[in-house]
C-alpha atoms as a PDB file:
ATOM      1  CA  UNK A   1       0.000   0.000   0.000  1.00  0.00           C
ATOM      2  CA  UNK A   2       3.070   2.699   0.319  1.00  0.00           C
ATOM      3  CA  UNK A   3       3.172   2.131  -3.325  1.00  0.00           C
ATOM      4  CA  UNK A   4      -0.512   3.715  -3.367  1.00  0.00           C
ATOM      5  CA  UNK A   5      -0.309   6.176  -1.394  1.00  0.00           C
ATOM      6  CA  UNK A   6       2.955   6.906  -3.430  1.00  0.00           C
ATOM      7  CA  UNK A   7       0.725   7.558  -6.152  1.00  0.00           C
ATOM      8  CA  UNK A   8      -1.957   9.828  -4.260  1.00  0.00           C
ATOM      9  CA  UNK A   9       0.895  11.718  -3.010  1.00  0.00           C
ATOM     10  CA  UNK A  10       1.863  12.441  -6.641  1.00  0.00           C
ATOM     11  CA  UNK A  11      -1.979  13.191  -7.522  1.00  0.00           C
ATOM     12  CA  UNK A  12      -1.958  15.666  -4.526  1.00  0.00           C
ATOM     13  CA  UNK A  13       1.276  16.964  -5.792  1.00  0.00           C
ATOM     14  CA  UNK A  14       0.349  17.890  -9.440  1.00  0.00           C
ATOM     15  CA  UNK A  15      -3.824  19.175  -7.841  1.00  0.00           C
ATOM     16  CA  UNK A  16      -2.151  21.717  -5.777  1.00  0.00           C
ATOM     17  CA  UNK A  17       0.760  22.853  -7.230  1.00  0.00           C
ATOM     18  CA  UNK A  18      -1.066  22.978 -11.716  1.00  0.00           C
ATOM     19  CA  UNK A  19      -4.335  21.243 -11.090  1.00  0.00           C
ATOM     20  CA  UNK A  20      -8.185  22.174 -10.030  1.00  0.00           C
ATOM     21  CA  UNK A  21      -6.681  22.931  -5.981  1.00  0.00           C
ATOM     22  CA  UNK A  22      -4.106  24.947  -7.584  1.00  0.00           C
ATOM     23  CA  UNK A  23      -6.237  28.629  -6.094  1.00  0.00           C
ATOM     24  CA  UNK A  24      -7.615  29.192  -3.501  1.00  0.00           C
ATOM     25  CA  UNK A  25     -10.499  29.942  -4.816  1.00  0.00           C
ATOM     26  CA  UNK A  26     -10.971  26.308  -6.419  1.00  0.00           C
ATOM     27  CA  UNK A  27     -10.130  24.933  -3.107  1.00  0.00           C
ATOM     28  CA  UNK A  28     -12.643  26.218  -0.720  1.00  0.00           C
ATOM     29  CA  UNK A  29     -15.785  24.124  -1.289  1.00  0.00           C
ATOM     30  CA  UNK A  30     -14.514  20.765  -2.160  1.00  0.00           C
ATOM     31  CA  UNK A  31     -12.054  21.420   0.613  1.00  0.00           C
ATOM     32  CA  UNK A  32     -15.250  21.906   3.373  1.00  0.00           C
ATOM     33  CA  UNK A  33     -17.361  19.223   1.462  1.00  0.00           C
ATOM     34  CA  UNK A  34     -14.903  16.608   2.235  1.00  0.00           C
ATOM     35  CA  UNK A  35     -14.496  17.974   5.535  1.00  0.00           C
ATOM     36  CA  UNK A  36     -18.243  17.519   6.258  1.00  0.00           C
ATOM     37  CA  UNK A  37     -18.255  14.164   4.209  1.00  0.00           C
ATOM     38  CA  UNK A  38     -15.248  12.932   7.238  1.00  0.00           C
ATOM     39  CA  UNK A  39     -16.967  14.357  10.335  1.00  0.00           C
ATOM     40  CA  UNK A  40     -20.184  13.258   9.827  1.00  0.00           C
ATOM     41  CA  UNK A  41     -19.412   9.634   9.629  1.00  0.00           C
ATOM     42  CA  UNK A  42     -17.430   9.671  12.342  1.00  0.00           C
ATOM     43  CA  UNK A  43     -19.270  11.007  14.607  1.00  0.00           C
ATOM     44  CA  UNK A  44     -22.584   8.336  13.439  1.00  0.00           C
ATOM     45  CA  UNK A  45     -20.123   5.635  14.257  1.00  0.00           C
ATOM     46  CA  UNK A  46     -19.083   6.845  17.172  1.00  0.00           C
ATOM     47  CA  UNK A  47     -22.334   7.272  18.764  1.00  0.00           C
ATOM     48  CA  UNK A  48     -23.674   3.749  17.456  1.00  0.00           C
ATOM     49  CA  UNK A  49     -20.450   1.620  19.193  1.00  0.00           C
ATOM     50  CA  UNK A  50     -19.916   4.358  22.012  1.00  0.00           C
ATOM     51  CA  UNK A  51     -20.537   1.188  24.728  1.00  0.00           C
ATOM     52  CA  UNK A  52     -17.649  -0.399  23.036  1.00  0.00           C
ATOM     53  CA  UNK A  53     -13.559   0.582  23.566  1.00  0.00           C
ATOM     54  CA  UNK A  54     -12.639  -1.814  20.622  1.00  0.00           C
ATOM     55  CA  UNK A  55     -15.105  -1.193  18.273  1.00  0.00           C
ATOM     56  CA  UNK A  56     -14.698   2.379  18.645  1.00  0.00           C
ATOM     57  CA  UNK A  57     -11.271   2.755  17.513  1.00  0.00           C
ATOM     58  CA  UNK A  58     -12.874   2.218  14.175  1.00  0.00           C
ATOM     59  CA  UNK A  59     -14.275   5.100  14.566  1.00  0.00           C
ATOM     60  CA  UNK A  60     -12.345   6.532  11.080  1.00  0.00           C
ATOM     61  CA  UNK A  61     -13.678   3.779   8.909  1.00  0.00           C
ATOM     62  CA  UNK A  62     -16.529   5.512   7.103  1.00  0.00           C
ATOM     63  CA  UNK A  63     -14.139   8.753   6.747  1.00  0.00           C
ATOM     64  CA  UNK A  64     -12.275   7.220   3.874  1.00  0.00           C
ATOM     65  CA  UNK A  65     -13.560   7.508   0.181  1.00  0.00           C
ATOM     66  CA  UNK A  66     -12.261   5.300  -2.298  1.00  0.00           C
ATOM     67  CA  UNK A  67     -11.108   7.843  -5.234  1.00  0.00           C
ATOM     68  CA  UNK A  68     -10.371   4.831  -7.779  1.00  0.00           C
ATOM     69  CA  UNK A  69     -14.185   3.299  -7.673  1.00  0.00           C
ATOM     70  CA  UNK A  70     -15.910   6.536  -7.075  1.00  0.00           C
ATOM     71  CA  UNK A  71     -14.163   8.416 -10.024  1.00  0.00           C
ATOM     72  CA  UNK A  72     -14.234   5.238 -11.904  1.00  0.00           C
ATOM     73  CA  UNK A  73     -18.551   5.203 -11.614  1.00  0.00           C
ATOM     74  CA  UNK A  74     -18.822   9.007 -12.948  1.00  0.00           C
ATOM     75  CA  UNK A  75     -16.112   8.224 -15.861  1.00  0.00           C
ATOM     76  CA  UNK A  76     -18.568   5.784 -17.088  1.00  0.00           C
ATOM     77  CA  UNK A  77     -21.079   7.550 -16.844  1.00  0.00           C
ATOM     78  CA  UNK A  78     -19.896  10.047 -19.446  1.00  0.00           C
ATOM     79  CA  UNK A  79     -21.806  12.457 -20.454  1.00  0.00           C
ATOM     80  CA  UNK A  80     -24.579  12.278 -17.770  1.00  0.00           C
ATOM     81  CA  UNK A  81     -21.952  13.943 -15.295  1.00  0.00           C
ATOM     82  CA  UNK A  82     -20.379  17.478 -15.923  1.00  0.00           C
ATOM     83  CA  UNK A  83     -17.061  17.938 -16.190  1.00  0.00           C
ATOM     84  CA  UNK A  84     -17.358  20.437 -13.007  1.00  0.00           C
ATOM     85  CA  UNK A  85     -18.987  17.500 -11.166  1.00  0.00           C
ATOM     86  CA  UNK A  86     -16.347  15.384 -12.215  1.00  0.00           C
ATOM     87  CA  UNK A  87     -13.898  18.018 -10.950  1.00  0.00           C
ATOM     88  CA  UNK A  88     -15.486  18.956  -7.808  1.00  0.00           C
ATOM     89  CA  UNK A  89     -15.447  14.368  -6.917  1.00  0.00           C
ATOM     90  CA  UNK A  90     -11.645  14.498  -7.843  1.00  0.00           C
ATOM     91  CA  UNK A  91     -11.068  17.453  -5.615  1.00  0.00           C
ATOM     92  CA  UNK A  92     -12.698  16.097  -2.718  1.00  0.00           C
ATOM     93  CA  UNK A  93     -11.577  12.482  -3.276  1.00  0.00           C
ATOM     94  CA  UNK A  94      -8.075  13.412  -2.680  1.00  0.00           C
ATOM     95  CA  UNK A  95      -8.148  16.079  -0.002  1.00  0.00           C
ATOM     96  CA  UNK A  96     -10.365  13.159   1.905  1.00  0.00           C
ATOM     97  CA  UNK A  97      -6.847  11.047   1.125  1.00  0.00           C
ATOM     98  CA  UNK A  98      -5.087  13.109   2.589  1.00  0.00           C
ATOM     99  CA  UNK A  99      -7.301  13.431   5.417  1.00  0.00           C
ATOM    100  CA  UNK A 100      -6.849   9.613   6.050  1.00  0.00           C
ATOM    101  CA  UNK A 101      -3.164  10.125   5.488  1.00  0.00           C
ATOM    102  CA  UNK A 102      -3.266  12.779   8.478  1.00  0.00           C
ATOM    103  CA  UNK A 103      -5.785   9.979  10.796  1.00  0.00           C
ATOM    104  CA  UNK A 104      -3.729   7.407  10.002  1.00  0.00           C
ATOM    105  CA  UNK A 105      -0.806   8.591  11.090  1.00  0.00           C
ATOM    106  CA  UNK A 106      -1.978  10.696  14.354  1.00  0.00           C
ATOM    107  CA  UNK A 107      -4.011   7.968  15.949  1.00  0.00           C
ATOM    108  CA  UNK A 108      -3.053   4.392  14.252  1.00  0.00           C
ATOM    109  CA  UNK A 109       0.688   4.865  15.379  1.00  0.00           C
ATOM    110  CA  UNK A 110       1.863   2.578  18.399  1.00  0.00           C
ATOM    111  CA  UNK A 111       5.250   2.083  20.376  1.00  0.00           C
ATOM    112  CA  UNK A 112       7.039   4.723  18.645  1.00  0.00           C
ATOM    113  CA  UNK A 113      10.912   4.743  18.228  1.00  0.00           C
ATOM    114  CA  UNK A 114      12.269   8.246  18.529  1.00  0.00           C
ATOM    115  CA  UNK A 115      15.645   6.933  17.247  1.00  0.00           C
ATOM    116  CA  UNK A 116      14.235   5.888  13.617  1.00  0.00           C
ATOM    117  CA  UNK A 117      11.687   8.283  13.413  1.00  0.00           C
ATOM    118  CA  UNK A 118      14.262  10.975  13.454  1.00  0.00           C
ATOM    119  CA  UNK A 119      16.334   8.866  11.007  1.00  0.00           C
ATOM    120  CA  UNK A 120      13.151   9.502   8.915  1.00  0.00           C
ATOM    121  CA  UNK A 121      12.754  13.188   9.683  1.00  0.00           C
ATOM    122  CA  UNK A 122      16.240  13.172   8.338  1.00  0.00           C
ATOM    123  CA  UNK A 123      15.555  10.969   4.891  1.00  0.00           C
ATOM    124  CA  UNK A 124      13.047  14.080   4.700  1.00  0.00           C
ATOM    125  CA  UNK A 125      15.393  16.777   5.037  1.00  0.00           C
ATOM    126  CA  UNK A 126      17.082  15.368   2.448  1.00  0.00           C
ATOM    127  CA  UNK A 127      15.166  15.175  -0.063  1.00  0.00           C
ATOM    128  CA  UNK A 128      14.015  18.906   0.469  1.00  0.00           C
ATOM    129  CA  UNK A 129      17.358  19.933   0.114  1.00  0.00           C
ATOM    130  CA  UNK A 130      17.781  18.214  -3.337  1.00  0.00           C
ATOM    131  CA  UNK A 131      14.437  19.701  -4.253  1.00  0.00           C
ATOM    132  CA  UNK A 132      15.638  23.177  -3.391  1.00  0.00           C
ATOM    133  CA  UNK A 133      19.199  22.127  -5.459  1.00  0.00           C
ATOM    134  CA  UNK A 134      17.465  21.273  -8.497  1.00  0.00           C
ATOM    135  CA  UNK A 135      17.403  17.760  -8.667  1.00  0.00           C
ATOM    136  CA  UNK A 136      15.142  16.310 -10.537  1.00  0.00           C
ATOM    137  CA  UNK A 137      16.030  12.925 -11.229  1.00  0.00           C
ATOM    138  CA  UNK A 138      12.778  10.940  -9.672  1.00  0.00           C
ATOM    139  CA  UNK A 139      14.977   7.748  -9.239  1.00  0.00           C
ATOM    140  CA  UNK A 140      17.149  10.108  -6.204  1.00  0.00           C
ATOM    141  CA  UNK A 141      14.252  10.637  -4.577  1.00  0.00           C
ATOM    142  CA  UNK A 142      12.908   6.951  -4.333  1.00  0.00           C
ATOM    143  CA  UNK A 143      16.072   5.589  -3.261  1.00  0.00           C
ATOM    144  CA  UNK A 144      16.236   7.621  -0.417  1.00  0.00           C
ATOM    145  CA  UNK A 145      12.299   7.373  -0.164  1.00  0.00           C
ATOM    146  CA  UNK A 146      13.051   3.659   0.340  1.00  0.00           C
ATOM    147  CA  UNK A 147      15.109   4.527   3.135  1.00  0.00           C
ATOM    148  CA  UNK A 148      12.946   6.571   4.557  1.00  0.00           C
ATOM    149  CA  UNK A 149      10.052   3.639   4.249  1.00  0.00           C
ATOM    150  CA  UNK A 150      12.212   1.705   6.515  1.00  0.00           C
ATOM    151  CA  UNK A 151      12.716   4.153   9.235  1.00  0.00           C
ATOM    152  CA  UNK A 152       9.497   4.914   9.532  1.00  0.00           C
ATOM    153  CA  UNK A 153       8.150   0.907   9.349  1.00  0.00           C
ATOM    154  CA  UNK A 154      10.588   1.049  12.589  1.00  0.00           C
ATOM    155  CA  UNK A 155       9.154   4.207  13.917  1.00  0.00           C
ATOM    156  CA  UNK A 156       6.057   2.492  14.695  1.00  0.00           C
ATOM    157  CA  UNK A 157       4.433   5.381  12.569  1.00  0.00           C
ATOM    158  CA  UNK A 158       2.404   3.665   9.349  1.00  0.00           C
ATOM    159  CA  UNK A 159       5.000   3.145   6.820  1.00  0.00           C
ATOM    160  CA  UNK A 160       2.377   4.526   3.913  1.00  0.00           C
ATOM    161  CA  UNK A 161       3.483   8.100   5.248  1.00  0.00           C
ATOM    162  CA  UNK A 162       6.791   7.702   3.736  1.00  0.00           C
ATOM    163  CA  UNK A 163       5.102   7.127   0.311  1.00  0.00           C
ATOM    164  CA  UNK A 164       3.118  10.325   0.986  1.00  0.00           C
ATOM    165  CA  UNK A 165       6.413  12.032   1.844  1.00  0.00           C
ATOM    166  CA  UNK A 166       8.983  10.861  -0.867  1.00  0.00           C
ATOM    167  CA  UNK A 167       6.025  11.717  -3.814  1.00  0.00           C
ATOM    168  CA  UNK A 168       5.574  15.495  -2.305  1.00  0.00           C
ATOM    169  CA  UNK A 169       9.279  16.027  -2.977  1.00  0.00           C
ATOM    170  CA  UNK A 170       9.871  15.324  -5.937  1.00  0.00           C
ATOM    171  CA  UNK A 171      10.085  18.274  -8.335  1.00  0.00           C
ATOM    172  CA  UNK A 172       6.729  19.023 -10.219  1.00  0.00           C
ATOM    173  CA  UNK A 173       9.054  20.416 -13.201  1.00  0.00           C
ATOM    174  CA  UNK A 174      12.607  19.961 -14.272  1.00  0.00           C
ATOM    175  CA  UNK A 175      14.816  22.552 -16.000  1.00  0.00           C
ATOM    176  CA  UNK A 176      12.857  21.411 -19.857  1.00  0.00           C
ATOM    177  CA  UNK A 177       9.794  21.859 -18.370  1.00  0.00           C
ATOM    178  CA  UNK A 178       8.991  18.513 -18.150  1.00  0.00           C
ATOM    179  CA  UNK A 179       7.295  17.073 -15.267  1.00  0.00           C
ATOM    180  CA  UNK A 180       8.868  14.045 -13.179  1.00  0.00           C
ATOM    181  CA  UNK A 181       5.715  13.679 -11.309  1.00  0.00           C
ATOM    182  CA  UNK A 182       3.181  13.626 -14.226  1.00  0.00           C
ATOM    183  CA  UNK A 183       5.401  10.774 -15.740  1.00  0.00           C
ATOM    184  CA  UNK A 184       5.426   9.386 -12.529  1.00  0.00           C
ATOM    185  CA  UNK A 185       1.546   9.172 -11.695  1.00  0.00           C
ATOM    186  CA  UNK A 186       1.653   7.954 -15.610  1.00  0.00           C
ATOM    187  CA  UNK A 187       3.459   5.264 -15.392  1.00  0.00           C
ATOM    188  CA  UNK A 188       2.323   3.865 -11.706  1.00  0.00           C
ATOM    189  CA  UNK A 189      -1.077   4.004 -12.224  1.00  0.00           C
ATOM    190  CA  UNK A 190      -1.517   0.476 -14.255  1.00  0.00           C
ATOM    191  CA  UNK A 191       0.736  -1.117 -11.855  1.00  0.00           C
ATOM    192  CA  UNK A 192      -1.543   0.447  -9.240  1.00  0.00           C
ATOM    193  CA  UNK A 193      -5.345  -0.359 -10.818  1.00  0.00           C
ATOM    194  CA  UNK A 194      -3.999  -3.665 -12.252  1.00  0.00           C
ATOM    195  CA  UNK A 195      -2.284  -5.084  -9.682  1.00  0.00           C
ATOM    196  CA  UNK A 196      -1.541  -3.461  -6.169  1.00  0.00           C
ATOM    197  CA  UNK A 197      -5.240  -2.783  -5.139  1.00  0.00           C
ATOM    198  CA  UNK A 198      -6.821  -5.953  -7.122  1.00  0.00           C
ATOM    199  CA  UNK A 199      -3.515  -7.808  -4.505  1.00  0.00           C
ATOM    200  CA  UNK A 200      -5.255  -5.220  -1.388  1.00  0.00           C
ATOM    201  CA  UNK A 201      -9.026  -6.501  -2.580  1.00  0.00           C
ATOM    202  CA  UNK A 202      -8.327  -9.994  -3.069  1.00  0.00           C
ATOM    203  CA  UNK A 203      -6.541 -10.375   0.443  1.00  0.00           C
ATOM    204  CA  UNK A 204      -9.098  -8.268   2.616  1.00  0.00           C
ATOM    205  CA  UNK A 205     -12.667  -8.683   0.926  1.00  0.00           C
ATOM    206  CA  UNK A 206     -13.179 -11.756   1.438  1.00  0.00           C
ATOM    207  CA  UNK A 207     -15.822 -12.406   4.250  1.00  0.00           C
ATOM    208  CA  UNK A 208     -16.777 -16.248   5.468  1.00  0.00           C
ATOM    209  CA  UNK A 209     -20.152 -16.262   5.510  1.00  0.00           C
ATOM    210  CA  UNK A 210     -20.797 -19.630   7.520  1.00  0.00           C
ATOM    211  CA  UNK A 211     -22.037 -18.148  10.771  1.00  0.00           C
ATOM    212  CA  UNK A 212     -22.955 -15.040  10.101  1.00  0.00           C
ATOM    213  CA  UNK A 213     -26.283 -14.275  11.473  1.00  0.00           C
ATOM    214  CA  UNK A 214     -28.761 -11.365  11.412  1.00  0.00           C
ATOM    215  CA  UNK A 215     -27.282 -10.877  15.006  1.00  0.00           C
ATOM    216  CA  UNK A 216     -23.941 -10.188  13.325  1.00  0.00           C
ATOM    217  CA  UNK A 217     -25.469  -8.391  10.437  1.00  0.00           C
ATOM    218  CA  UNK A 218     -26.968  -5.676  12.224  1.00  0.00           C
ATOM    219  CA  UNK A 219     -24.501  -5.216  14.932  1.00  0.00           C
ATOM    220  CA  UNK A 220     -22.969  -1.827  15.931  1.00  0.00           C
ATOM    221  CA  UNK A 221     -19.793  -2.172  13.775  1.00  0.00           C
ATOM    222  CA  UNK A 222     -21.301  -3.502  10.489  1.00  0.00           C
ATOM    223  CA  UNK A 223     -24.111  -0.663  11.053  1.00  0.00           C
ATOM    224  CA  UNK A 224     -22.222   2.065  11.974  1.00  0.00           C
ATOM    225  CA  UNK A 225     -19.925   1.835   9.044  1.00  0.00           C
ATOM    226  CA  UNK A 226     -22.756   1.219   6.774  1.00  0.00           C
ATOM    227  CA  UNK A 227     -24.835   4.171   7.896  1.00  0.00           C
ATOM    228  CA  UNK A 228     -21.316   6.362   8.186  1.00  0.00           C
ATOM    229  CA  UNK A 229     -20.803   5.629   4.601  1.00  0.00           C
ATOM    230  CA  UNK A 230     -24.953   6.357   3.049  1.00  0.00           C
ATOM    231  CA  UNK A 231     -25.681   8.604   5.954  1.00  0.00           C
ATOM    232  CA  UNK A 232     -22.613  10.428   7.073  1.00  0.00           C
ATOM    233  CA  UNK A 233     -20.825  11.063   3.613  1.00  0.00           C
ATOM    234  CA  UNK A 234     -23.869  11.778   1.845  1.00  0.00           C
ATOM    235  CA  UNK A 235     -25.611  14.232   4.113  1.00  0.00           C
ATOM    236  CA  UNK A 236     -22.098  15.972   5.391  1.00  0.00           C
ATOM    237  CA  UNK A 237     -20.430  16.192   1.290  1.00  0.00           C
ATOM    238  CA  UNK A 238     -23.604  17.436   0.188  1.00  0.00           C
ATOM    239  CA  UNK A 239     -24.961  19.571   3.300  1.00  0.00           C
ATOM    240  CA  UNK A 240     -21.936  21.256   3.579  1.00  0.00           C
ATOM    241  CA  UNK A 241     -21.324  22.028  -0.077  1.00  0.00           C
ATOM    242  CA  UNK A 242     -25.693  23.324  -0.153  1.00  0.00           C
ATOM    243  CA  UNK A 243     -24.439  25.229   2.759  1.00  0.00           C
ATOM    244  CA  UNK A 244     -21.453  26.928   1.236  1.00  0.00           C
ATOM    245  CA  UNK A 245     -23.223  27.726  -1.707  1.00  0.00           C
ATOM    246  CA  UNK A 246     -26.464  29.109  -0.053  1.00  0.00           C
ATOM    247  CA  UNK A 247     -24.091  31.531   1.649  1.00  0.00           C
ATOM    248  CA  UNK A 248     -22.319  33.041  -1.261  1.00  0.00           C
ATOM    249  CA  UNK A 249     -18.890  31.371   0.315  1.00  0.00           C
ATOM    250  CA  UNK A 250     -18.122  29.140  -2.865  1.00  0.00           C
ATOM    251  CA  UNK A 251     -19.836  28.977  -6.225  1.00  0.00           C
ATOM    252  CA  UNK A 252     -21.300  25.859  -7.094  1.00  0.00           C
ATOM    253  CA  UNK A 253     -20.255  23.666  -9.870  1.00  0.00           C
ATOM    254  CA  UNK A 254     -21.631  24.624 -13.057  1.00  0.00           C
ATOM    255  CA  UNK A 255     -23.835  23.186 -14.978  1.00  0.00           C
ATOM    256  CA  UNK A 256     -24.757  20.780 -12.288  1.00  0.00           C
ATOM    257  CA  UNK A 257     -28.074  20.058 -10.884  1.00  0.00           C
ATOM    258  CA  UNK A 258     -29.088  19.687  -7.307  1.00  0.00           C
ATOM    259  CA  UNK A 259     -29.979  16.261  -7.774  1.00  0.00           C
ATOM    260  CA  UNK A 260     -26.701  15.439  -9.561  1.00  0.00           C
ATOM    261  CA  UNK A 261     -24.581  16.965  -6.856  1.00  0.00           C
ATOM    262  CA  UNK A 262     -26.504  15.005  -4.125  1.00  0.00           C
ATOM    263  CA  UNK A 263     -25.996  11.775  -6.834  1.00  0.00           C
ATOM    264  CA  UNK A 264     -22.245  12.404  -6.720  1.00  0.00           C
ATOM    265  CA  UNK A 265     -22.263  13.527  -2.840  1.00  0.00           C
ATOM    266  CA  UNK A 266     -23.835   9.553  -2.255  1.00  0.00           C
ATOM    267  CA  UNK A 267     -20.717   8.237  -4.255  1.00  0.00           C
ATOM    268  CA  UNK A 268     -18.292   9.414  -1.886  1.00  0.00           C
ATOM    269  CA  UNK A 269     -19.788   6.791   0.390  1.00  0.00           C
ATOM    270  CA  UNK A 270     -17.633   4.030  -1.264  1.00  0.00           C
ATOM    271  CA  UNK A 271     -14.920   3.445   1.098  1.00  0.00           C
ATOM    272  CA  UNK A 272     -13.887   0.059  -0.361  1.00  0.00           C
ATOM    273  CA  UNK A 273      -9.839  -0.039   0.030  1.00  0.00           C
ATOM    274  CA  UNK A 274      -9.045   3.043   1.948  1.00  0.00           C
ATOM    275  CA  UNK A 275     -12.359   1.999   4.603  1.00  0.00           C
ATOM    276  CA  UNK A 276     -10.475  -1.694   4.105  1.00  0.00           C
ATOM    277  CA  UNK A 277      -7.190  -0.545   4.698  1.00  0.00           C
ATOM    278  CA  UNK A 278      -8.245   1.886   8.086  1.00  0.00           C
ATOM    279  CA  UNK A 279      -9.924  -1.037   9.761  1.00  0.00           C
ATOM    280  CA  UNK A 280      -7.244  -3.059   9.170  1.00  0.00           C
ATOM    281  CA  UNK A 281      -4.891  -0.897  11.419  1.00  0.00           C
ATOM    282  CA  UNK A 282      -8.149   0.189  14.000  1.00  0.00           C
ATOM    283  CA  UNK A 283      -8.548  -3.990  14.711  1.00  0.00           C
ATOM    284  CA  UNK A 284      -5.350  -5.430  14.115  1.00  0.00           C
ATOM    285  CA  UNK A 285      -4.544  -7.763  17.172  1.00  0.00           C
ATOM    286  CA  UNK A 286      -8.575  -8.408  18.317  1.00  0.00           C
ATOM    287  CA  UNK A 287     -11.099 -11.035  18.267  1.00  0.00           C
ATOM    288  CA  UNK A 288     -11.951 -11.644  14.574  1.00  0.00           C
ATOM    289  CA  UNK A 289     -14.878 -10.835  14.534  1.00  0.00           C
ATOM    290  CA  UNK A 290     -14.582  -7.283  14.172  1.00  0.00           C
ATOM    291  CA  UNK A 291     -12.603  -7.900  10.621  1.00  0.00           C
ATOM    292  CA  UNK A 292     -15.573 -10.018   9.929  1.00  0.00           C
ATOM    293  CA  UNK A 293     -18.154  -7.330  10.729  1.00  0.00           C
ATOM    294  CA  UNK A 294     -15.506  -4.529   9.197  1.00  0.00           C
ATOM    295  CA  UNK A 295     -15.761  -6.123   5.846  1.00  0.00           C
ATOM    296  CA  UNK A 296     -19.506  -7.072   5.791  1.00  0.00           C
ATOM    297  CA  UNK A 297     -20.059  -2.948   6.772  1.00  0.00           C
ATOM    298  CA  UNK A 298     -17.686  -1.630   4.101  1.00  0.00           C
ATOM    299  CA  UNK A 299     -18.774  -4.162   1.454  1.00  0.00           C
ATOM    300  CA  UNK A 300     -22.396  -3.262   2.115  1.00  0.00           C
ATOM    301  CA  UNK A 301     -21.904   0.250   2.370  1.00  0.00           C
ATOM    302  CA  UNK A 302     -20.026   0.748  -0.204  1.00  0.00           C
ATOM    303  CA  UNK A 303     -22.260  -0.929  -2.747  1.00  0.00           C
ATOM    304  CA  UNK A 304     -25.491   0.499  -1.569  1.00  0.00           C
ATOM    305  CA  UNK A 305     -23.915   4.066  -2.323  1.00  0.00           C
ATOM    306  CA  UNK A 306     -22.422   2.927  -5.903  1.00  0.00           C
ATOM    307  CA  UNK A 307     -25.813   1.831  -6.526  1.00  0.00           C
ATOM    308  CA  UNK A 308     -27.840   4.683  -4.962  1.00  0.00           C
ATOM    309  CA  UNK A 309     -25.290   7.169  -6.282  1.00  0.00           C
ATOM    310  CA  UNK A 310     -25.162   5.700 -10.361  1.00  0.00           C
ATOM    311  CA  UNK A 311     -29.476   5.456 -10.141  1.00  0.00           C
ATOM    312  CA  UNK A 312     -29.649   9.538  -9.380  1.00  0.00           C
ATOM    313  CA  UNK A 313     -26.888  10.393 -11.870  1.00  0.00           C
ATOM    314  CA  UNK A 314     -28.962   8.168 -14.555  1.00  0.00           C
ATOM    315  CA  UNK A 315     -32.005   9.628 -14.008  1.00  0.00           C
ATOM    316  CA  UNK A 316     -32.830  12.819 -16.497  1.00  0.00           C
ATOM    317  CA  UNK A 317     -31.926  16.313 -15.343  1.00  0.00           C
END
């Protein structure tokens, strides 16, 4: 998974420095939608398994969007979804990713080594020194980013941060004006689609069914994650954006309809592999039966909103 988050780190990279985040202006309301779409969640977990210490440090779960499925639904959609739509999803995809990025490594960090994470604040240093130089070579900065993936695997902070880290540093533009991270994100991204998450969804989807009651269906964890992900994401993305709107604090996207942004604000309820990957870390070491429940919540969630999400997006304006 550093490998992924090697590549969001290079899609948050090229958004803010040339992309749609690039102004401030462009950044504002898919910056407080995904805020909403993270709180909101939350919070509905937290108050279903509040009786429970375990099952609440799950509590991020339904936070996480899954940019690759959501994205994937309006792209084939065409047509049906403007372009500002498919904008606005992007934008608050990733600053959602990097919202996870920030969760996971505040609160899913244990027994931390000050010796290797400074070895990694110094891998860091580093590389923003050879980005102030000049250099440009990517290969430089993934060497030492390998380095750094170590030390912080030691730290006891996730080791996905140093993907994070080692894509932000690389230069966005060399001296021809051609850009290391755009060939980069280029040339990842089949390895990525193809192979690293289909690896992630084939090792942590599966769910063994023999067992597996109502009881178990409609338990706290299962249900809190499910109605984080319909509930939570839709009501806080598309709330919050209504919200920002209404008050003349960000323009809404054009050519969009209500409906449609509600229709996209439902999609950023598929958590699939980030939701996956979170839960992972919030359970590792417990009874397993909360990975059971974690994967019947996120699998359920997650295709309720691709469903509910594509059938409003279909219908006519």
């Amino acid at each position: 998974m550093a490998i992924f988050f090697f590549l969001v780190g290079l899609e948050i990279k090229r958004e803010f420095v040339e992309g749609e985040l690039s102004g401030p202006g462009q950044l504002v309301l898919p910056a407080a939608a995904a805020l909403g779409g993270m709180a909101l969640p939350a919070l509905i977990y937290a108050g279903i398994n509040w009786g429970d210490a375990n099952a609440l440090r799950g509590w991020a779960i339904p936070a996480a969007t899954d940019i690759a499925f959501a994205l994937g639904i309006v792209m084939l959609l065409g047509s049906r979804v403007p372009l500002s739509l498919k904008v606005f999803l992007t934008a608050v995809a990733i600053i959602d990713d990097l919202g996870a990025i920030v969760v996971i490594a505040i609160f899913y960090t244990q027994n931390l080594s000050i010796g290797m994470l400074l070895s990694a604040v110094t891998a860091g240093l580093l590389m923003w020194l050879l980005n102030r130089r000049g250099v440009t070579r990517p290969d430089v900065y993934i060497v030492i980013g390998l380095f750094m993936w170590v030390f912080v695997l030691k730290s006891g902070v996730h080791a996905t941060l140093a993907g994070v880290i080692t894509a932000l540093a690389i230069p966005m533009r060399d001296a021809k004006g051609h850009s290391p991270v755009i060939s980069l994100e280029h040339g990842l991204h089949p390895w990525v689609a193809f192979l690293v998450l289909p690896l992630f969804a084939f090792s942590n989807a599966g769910v063994a069914l023999q067992g597996v009651t109502a009881d178990v269906l409609f338990s706290p964890v299962p249900m809190g994650i499910v109605l984080g992900l319909l509930v939570g994401k839709a009501v806080g993305v598309f709330g919050t954006t209504m919200i920002m709107i209404k008050m003349g604090l960000a323009q809404p996207p054009s050519a969009a309809s209500v409906r449609q942004i509600l229709g996209v604000s439902i999609l950023c309820g598929i958590g699939f592999t980030m939701s996956l990957f979170i839960g992972g870390l919030a359970f590792a070491g417990l009874d397993p039966v909360y990975t059971t429940q974690l994967k019947i919540g996120v699998l359920s969630g997650s295709v309720i909103c691709g469903l509910l999400g594509t059938l409003l997006l279909l219908q006519k304006r």
